[in-house]
N, C-alpha and C. Protein backbone atom coordinates (compact mmCIF):
# COMPACT_ATOMS: atom_id res chain seq x y z
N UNK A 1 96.91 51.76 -14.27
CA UNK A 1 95.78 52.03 -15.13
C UNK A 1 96.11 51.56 -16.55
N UNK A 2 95.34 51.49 -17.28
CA UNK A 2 95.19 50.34 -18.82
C UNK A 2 94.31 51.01 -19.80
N UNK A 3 94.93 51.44 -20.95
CA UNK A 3 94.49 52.08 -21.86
C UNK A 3 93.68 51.20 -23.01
N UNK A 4 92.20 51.51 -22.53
CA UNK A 4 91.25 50.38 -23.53
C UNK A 4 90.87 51.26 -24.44
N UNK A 5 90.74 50.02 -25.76
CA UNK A 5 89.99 50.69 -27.06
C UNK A 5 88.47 50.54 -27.03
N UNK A 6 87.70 50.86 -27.36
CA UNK A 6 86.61 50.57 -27.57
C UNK A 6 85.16 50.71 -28.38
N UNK A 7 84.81 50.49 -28.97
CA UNK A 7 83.59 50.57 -30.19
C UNK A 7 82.28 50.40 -29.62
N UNK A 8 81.68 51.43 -29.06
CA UNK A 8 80.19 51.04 -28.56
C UNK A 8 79.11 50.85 -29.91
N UNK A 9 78.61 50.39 -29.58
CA UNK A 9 77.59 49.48 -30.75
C UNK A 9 75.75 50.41 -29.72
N UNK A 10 75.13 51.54 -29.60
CA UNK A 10 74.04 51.63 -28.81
C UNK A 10 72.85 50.88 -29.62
N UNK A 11 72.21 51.44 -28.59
CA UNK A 11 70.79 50.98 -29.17
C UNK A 11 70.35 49.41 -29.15
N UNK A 12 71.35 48.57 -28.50
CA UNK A 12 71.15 46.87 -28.33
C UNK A 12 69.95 46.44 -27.91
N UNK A 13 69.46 45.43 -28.27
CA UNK A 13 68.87 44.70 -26.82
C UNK A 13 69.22 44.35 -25.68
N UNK A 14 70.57 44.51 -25.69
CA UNK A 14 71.36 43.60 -23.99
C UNK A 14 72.52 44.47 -24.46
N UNK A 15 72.75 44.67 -23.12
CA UNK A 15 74.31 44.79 -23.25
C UNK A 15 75.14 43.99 -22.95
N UNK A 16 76.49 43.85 -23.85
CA UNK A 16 77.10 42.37 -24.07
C UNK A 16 78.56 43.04 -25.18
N UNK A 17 79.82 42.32 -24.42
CA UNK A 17 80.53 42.17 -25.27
C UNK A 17 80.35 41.57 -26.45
N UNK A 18 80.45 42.10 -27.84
CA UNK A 18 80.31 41.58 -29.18
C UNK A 18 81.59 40.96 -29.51
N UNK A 19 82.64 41.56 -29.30
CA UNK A 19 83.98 40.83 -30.16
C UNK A 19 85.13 41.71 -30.27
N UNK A 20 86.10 41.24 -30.63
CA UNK A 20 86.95 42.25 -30.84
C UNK A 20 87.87 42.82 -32.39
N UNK A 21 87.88 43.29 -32.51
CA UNK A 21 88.52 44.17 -34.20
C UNK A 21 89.90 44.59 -34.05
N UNK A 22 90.86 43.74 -34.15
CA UNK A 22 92.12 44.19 -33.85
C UNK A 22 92.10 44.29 -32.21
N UNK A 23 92.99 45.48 -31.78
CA UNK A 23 92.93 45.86 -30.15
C UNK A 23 91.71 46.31 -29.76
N UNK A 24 90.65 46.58 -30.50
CA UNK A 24 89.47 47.58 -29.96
C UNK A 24 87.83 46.43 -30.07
N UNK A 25 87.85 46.92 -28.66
CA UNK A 25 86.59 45.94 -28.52
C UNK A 25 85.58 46.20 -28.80
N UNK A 26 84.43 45.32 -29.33
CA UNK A 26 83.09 45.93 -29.74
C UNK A 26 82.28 45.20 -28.22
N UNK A 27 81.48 46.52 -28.21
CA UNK A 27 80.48 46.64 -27.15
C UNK A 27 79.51 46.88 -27.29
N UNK A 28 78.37 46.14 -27.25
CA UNK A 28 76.77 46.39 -27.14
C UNK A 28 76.04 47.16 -26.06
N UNK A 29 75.40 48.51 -25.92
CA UNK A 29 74.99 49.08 -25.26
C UNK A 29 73.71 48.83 -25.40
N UNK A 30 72.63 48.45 -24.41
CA UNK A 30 71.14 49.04 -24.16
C UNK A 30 71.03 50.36 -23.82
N UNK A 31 71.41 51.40 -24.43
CA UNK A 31 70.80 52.74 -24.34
C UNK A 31 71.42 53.46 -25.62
N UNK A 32 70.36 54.39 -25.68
CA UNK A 32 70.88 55.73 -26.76
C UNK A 32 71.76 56.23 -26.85
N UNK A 33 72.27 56.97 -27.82
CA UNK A 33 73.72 57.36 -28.06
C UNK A 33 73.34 59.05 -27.72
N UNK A 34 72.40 59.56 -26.84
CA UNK A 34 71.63 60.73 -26.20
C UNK A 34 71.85 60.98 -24.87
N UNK A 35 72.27 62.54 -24.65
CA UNK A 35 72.31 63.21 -23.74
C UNK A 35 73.34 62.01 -22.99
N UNK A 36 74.43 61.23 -23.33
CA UNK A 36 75.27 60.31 -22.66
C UNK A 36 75.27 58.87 -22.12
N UNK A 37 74.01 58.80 -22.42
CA UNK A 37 73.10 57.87 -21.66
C UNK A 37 74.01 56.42 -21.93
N UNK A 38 74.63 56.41 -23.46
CA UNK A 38 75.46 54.92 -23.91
C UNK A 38 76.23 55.35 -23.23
N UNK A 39 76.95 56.08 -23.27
CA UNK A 39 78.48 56.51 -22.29
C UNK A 39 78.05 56.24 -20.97
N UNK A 40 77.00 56.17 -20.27
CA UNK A 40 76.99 55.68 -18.70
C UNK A 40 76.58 54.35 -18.80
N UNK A 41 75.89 54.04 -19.96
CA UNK A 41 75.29 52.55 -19.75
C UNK A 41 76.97 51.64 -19.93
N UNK A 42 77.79 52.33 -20.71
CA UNK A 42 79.26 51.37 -21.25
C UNK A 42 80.11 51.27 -19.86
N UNK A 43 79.76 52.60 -19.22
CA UNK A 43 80.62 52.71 -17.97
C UNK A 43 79.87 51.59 -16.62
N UNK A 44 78.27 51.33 -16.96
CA UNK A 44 78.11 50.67 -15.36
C UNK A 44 78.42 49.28 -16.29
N UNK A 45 77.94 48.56 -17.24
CA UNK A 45 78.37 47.32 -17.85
C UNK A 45 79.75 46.84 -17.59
N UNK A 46 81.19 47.99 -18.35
CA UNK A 46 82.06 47.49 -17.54
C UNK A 46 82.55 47.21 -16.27
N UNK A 47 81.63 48.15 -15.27
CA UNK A 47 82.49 47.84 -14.19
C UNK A 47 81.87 46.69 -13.45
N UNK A 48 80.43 46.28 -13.67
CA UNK A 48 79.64 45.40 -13.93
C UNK A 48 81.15 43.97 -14.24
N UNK A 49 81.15 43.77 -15.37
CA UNK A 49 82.05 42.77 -15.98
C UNK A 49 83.50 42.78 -15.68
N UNK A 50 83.93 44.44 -15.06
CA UNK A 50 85.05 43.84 -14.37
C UNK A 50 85.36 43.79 -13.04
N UNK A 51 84.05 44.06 -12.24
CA UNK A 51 83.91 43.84 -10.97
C UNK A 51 85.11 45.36 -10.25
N UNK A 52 84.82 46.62 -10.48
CA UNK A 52 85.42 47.74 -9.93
C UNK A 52 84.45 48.63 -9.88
N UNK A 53 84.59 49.78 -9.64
CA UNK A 53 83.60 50.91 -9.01
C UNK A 53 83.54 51.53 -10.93
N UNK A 54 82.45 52.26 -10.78
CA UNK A 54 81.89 52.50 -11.86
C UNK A 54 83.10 54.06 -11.66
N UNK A 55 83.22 54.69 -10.53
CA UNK A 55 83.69 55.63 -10.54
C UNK A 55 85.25 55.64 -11.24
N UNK A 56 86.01 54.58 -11.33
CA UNK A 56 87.21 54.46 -11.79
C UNK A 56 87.77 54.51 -12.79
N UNK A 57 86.57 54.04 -13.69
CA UNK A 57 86.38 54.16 -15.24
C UNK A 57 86.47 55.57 -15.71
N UNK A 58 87.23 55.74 -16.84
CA UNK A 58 87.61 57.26 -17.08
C UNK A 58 87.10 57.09 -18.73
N UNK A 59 86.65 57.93 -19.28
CA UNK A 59 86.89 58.31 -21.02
C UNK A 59 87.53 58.97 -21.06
N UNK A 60 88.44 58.88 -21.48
CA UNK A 60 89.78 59.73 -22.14
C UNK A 60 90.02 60.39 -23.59
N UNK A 61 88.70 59.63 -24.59
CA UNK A 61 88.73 60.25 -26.01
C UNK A 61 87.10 59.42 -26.41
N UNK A 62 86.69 60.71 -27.04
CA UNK A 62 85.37 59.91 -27.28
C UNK A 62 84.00 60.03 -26.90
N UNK A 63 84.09 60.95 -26.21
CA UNK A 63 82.91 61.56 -25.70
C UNK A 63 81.23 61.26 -26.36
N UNK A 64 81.88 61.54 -27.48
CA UNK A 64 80.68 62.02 -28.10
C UNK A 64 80.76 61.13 -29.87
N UNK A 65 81.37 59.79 -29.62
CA UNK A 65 81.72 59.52 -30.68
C UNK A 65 81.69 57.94 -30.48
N UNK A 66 81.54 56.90 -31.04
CA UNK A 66 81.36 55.40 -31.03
C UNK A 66 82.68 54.82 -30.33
N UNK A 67 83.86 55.63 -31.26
CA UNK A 67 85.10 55.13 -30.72
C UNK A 67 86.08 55.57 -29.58
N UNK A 68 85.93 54.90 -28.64
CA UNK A 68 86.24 55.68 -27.34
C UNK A 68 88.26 54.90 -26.77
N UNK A 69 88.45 55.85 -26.08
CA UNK A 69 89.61 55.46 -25.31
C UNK A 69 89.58 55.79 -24.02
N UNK A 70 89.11 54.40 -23.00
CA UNK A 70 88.90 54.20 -21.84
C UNK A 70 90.65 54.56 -20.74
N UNK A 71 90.15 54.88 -19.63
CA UNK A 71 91.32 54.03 -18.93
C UNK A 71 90.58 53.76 -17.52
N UNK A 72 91.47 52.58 -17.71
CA UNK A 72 90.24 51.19 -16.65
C UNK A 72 91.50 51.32 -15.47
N UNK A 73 91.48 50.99 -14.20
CA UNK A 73 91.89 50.37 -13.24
C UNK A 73 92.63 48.43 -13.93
N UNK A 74 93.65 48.31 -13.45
CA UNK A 74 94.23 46.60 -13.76
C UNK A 74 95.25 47.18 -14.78
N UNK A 75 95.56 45.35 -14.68
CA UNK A 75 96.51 45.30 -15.88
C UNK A 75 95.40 44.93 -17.32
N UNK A 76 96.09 45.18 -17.96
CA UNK A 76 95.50 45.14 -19.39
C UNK A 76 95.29 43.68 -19.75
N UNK A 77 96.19 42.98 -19.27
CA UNK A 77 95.61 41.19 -19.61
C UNK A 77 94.40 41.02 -18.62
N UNK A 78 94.93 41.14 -17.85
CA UNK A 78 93.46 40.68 -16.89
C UNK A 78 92.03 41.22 -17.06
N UNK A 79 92.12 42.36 -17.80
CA UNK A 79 90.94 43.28 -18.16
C UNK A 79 90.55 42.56 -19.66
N UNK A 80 91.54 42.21 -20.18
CA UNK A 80 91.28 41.49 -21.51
C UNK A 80 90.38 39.73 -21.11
N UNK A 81 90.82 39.27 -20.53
CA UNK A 81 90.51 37.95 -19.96
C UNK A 81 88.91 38.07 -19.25
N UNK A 82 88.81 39.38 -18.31
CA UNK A 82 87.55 39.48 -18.21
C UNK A 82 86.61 39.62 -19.15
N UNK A 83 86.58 40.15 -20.27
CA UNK A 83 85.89 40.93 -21.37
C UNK A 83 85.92 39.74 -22.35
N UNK A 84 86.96 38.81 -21.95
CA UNK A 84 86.28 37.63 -22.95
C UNK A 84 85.69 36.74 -22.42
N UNK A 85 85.47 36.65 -21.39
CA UNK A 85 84.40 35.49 -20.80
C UNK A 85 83.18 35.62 -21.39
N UNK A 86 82.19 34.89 -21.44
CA UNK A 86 81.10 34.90 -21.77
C UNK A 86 80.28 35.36 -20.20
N UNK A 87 79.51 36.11 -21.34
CA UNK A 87 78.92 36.31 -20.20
C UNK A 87 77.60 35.89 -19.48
N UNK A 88 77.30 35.89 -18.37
CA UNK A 88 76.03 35.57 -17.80
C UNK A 88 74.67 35.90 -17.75
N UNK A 89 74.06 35.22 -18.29
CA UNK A 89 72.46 35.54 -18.44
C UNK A 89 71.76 36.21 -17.33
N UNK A 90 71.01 38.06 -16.90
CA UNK A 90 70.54 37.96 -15.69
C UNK A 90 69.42 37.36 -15.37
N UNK A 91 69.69 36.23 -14.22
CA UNK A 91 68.57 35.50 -14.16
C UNK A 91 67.76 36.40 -12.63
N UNK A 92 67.75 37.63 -12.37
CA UNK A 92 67.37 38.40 -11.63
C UNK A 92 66.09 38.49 -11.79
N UNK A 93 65.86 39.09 -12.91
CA UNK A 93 64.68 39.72 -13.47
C UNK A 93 63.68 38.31 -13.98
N UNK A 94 62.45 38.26 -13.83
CA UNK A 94 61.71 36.51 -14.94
C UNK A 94 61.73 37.02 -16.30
N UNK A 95 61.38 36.23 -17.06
CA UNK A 95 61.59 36.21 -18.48
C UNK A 95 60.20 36.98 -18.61
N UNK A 96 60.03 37.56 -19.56
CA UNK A 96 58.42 38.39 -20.21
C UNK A 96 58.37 38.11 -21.53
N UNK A 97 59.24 37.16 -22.09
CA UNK A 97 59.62 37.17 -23.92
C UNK A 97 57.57 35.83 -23.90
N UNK A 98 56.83 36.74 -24.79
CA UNK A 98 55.99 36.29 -24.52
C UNK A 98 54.76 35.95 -23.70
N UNK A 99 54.60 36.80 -23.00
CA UNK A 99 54.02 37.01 -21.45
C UNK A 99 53.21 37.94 -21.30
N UNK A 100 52.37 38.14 -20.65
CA UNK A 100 51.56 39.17 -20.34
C UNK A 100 51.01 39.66 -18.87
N UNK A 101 50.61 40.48 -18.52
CA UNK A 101 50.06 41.00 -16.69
C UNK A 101 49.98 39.78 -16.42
N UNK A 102 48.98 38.87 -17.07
CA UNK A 102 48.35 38.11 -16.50
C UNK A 102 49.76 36.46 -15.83
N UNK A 103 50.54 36.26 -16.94
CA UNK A 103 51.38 35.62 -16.69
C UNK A 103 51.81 35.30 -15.29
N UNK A 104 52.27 34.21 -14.41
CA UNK A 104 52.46 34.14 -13.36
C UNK A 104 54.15 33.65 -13.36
C-alpha cells in the first residue's frame, strides 16, 4: 500500500487530474464538498484512473478537509505514472455543449 498526498479542488466541471505541488497532487472533483459527496467522487475517479476497486482506496487524514492522505493499493511510482497520463475524454456520453431536446 502507498501513501498519497492529495488536494481536492470540488466543485469542477470534470473531474481531472490538475497537477502536482511538490508530492501532493491537485485533483479536480465534479461534486460538492457536502455530506462527502467530493470524498466519493475522488475515490470512484481514482480508482477509475488507476484501474482498482473503488473499495481499496482508504482516507487516512482528511475527511472533512481539501487536504487528504490517501492509501492506494501499488507501488507509489506506478500510481504516480498513472496520475500523470493525460487523461481521456468520455466519449460515452454525446456532447450537449450547445444542444437542445431537439438536437439529434
Amino acid at each position: 500500500m502507498a501513501k498519497l498526498s492529495v488536494r481536492i479542488i470540488p466543485n469542477a466541471s470534470k473531474s481531472e487530474v490538475a497537477g502536482r505541488e511538490g508530492a501532493t497532487w491537485k485533483i479536480r472533483v465534479a461534486a460538492p464538498p457536502i455530506e462527502g459527496k467530493a470524498n466519493e467522487a475522488l475515490i470512484k475517479f481514482l480508482s477509475d484512473i488507476l484501474d482498482i476497486p473503488k473499495t481499496s482506496i482508504e482516507i487516512l487524514k482528511g475527511h472533512s478537509s481539501k487536504q487528504k492522505i490517501l492509501d492506494v493499493p501499488g507501488h507509489i511510482s506506478d500510481i504516480e505514472e498513472k496520475l500523470s497520463r493525460p487523461t481521456v475524454p468520455d466519449r460515452s456520453r454525446p456532447a450537449t455543449r450547445g444542444c437542445n431536446a431537439r438536437c439529434v
